[in-house]
Protein backbone atom coordinates (compact mmCIF):
# COMPACT_ATOMS: atom_id res chain seq x y z
CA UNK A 1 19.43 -12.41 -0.40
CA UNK A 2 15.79 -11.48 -0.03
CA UNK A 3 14.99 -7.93 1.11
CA UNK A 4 11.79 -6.34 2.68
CA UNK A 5 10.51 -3.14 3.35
CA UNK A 6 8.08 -1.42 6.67
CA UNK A 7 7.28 2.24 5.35
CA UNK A 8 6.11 3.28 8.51
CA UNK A 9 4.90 7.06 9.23
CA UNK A 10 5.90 9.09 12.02
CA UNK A 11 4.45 12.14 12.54
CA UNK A 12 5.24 14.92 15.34
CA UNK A 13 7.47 11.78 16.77
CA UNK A 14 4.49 9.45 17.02
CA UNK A 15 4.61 6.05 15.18
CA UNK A 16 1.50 5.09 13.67
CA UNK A 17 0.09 1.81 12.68
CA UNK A 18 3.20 0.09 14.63
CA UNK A 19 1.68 -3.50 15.61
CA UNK A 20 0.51 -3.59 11.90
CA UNK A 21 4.41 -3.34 10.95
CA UNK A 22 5.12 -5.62 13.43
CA UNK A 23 3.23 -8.77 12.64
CA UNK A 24 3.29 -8.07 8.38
CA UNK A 25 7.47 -7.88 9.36
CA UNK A 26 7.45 -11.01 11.79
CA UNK A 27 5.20 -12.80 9.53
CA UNK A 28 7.11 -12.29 6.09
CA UNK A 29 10.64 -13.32 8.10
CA UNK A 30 8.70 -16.62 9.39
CA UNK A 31 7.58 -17.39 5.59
CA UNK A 32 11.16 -17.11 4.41
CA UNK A 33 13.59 -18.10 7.37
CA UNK A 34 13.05 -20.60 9.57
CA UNK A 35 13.92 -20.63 13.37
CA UNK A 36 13.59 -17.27 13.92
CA UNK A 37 12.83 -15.03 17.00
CA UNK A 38 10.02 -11.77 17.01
CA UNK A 39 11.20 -8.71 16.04
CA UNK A 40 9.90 -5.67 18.15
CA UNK A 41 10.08 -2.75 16.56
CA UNK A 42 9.30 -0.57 19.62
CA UNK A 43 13.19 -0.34 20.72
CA UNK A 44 14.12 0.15 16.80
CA UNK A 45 12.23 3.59 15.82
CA UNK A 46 13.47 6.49 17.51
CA UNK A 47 11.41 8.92 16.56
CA UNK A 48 10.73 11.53 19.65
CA UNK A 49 12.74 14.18 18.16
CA UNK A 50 11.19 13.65 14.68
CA UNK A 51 8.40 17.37 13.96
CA UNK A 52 6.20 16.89 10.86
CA UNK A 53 5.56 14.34 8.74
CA UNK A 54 8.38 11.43 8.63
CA UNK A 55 8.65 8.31 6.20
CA UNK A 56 10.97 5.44 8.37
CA UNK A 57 12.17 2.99 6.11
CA UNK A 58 13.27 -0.28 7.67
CA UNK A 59 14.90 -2.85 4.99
CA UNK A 60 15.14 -6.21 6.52
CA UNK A 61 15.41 -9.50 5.93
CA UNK A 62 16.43 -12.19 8.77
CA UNK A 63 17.29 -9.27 10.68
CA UNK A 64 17.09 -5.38 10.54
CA UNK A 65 19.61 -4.40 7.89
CA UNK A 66 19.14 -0.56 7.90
CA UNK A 67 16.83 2.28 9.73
CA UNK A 68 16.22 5.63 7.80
CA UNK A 69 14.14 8.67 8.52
CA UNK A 70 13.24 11.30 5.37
CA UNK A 71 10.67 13.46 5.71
CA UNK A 72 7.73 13.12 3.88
CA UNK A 73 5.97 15.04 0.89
CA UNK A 74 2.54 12.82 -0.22
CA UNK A 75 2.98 12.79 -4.51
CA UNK A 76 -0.45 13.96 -5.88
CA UNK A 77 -2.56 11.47 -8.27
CA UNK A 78 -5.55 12.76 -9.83
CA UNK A 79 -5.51 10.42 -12.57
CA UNK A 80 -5.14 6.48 -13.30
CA UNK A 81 -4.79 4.38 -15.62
CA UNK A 82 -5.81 0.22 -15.72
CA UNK A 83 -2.69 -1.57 -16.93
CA UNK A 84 -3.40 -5.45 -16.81
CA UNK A 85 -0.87 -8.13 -15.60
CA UNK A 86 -1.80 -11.46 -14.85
CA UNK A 87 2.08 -12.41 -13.96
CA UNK A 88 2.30 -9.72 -11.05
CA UNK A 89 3.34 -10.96 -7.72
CA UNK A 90 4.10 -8.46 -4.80
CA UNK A 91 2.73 -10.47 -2.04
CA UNK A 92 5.26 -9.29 0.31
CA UNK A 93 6.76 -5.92 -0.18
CA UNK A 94 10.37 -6.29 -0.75
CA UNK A 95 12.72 -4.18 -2.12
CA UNK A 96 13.05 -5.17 -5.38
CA UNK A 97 9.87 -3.29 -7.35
CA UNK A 98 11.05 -4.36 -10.98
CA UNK A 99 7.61 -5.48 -11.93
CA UNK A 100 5.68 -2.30 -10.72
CA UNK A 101 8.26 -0.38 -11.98
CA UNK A 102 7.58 -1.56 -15.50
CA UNK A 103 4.06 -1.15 -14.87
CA UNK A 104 4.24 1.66 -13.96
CA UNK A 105 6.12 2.68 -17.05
CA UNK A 106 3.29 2.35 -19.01
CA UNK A 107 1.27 4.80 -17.20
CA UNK A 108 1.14 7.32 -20.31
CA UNK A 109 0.15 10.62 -19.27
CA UNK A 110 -1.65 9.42 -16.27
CA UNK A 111 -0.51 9.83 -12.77
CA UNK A 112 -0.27 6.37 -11.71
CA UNK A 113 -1.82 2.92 -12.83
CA UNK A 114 -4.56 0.76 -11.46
CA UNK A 115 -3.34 -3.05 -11.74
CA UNK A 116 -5.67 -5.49 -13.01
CA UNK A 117 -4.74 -9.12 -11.94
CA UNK A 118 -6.78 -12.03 -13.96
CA UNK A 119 -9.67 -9.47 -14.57
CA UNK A 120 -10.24 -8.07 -10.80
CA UNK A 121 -9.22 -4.58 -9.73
CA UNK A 122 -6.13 -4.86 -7.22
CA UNK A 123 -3.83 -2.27 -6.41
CA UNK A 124 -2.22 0.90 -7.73
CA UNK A 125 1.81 1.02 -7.97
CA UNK A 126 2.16 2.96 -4.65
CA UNK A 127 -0.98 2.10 -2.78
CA UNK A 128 -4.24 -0.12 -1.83
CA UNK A 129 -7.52 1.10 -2.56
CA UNK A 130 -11.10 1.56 -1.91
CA UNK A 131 -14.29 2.05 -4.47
CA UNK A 132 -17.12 3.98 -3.27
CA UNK A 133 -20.74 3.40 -4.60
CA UNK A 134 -22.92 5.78 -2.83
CA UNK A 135 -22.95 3.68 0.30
CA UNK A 136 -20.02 1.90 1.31
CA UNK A 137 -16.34 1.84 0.78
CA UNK A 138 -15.32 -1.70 -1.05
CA UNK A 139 -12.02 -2.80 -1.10
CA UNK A 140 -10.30 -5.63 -2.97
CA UNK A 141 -10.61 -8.84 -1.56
CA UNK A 142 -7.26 -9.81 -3.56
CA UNK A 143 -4.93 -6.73 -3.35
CA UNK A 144 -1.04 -7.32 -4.88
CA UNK A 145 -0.20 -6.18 -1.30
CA UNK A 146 -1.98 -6.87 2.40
CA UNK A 147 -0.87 -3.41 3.31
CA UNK A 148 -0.84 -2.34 7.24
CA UNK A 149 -3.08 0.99 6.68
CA UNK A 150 -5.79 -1.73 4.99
CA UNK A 151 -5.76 -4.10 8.12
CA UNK A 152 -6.38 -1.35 10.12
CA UNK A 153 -9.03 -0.43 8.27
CA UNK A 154 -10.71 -3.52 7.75
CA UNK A 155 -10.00 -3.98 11.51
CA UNK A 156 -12.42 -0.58 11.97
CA UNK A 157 -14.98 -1.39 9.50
CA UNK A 158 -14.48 1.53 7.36
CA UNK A 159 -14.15 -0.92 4.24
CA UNK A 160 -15.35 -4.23 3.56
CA UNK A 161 -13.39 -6.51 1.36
CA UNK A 162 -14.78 -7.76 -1.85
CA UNK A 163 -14.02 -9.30 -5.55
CA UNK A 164 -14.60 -6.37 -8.17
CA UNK A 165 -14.36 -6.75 -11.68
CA UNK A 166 -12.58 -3.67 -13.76
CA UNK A 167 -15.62 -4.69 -15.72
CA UNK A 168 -17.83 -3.37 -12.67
CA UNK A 169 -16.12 0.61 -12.27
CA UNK A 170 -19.09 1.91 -13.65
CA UNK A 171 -20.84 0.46 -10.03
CA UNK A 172 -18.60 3.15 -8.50
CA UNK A 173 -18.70 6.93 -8.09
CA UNK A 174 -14.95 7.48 -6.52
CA UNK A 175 -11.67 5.19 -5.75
CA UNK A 176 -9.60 6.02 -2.76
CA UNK A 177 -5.86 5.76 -2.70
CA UNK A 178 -4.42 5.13 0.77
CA UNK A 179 -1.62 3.66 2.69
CA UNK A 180 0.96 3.48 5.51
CA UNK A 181 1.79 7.40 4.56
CA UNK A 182 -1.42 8.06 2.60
CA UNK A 183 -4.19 9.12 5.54
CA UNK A 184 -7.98 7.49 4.95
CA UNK A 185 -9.34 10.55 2.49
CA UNK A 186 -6.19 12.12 1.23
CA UNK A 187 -6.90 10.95 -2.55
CA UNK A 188 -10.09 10.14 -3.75
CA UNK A 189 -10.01 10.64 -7.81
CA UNK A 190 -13.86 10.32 -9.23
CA UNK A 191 -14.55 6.92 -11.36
CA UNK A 192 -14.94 8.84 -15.10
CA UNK A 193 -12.92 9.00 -18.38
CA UNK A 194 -11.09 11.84 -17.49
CA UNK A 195 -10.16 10.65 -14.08
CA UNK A 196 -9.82 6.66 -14.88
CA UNK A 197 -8.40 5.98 -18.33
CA UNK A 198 -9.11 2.40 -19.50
C-alpha cells in the first residue's frame, strides 16, 4: 500500500502552514484513491500543550494511519553537492525515500546534494530552494517536490518560479534551503567552490 507523509511544524503549540498540509494531503489521496471524502486536519493535531519547536509527522494514505510529535533540532548544511538523476520521481512525498536516499549517498564530504533533473536545478534531499542574484529570490519552476513552505511563499511573492540551468549557478550569489521545518532565511550557503561542489 502507498504511504504519504505531512511534516508539519508546531511551534509553542501553534500549527503553521496548516491549509498548505491540508490541500497537498487531500489532493495526493484524490490522485491515488478514488471516492474519497476531505480530510481536516484541524481535529487531528493536538498540539496546545506542545513548548518549542515540534516536527508532527502524519503517515497516511486513504486515511490517517499514524500521528507523532518529536521535537525538532534543524541539521546544519553549509555545503552541497550537484548529483544528477534524470530517473528521480518524488512528486508526492511518500514514505518510501529509496531514491533520495541513494542520492544522497553520494554526497561525499558535502552536507547534502543539490538534484539535477534533465539539466535544471530542482531540489536538495531534505528541502526546496531558492537562488538569489542580487535582486530577487528564483525558485525552480520544476522542483522534485511542490512543498507547502514553497506555496506559501510563492503565494507571498517572496520568490518567483523559474527554469534554471545548473549551467546558470554562476548567475547566482547564494541558494536558500527551506521547508515545512526550515524558516525563510535559516540556510543560505553562498554559490562558490567551496560552498557548491560540482
Amino acid at each position: 500500500m502507498c504511504l504519504f507523509i505531512e511534516t508539519i511544524r508546531v511551534e509553542d503549540g501553534q500549527v503553521y502552514n496548516l491549509p498548505y498540509h491540508v490541500e497537498r494531503l487531500n489532493r495526493t489521496r484524490a490522485a491515488f484513491w478514488k471516492d474519497i471524502s476531505p480530510i481536516d486536519l484541524t481535529g487531528i493535531i493536538s498540539s496546545q500543550s506542545l513548548s518549542g519547536i515540534w516536527k508532527c509527522r502524519i503517515v497516511y494514505g486513504k486515511e490517517i494511519e499514524e500521528v507523532t510529535y518529536m521535537p525538532y533540532q534543524m541539521r546544519m548544511v553549509a555545503s552541497l553537492r550537484l548529483v544528477t538523476s534524470d530517473k528521480i520521481d518524488y512528486s508526492y512525498k511518500r514514505t518510501n525515500r529509496e531514491g533520495l536516499n541513494e542520492l544522497f549517498g553520494r554526497r561525499g564530504n558535502a552536507d547534502d546534494i543539490l538534484i539535477v533533473k534533465d539539466g535544471y536545478l530542482t531540489d536538495t534531499s531534505i528541502a526546496n530552494i531558492a537562488l538569489y542574484d542580487g535582486n530577487s529570490w528564483y525558485t525552480p519552476a520544476h522542483p522534485l517536490l511542490r512543498g507547502t513552505k514553497r506555496a506559501e511563499l510563492l503565494d507571498n511573492q517572496l520568490i518567483v518560479e523559474k527554469d534554471i540551468s545548473w549551467l546558470q549557478l554562476d548567475d547566482y550569489t547564494h541558494i536558500m534551503l527551506f521547508n515545512a521545518m526550515i524558516d525563510w532565511e535559516r540556510i543560505i550557503i553562498p554559490v562558490d567552490r567551496k560552498h557548491l561542489i560540482l
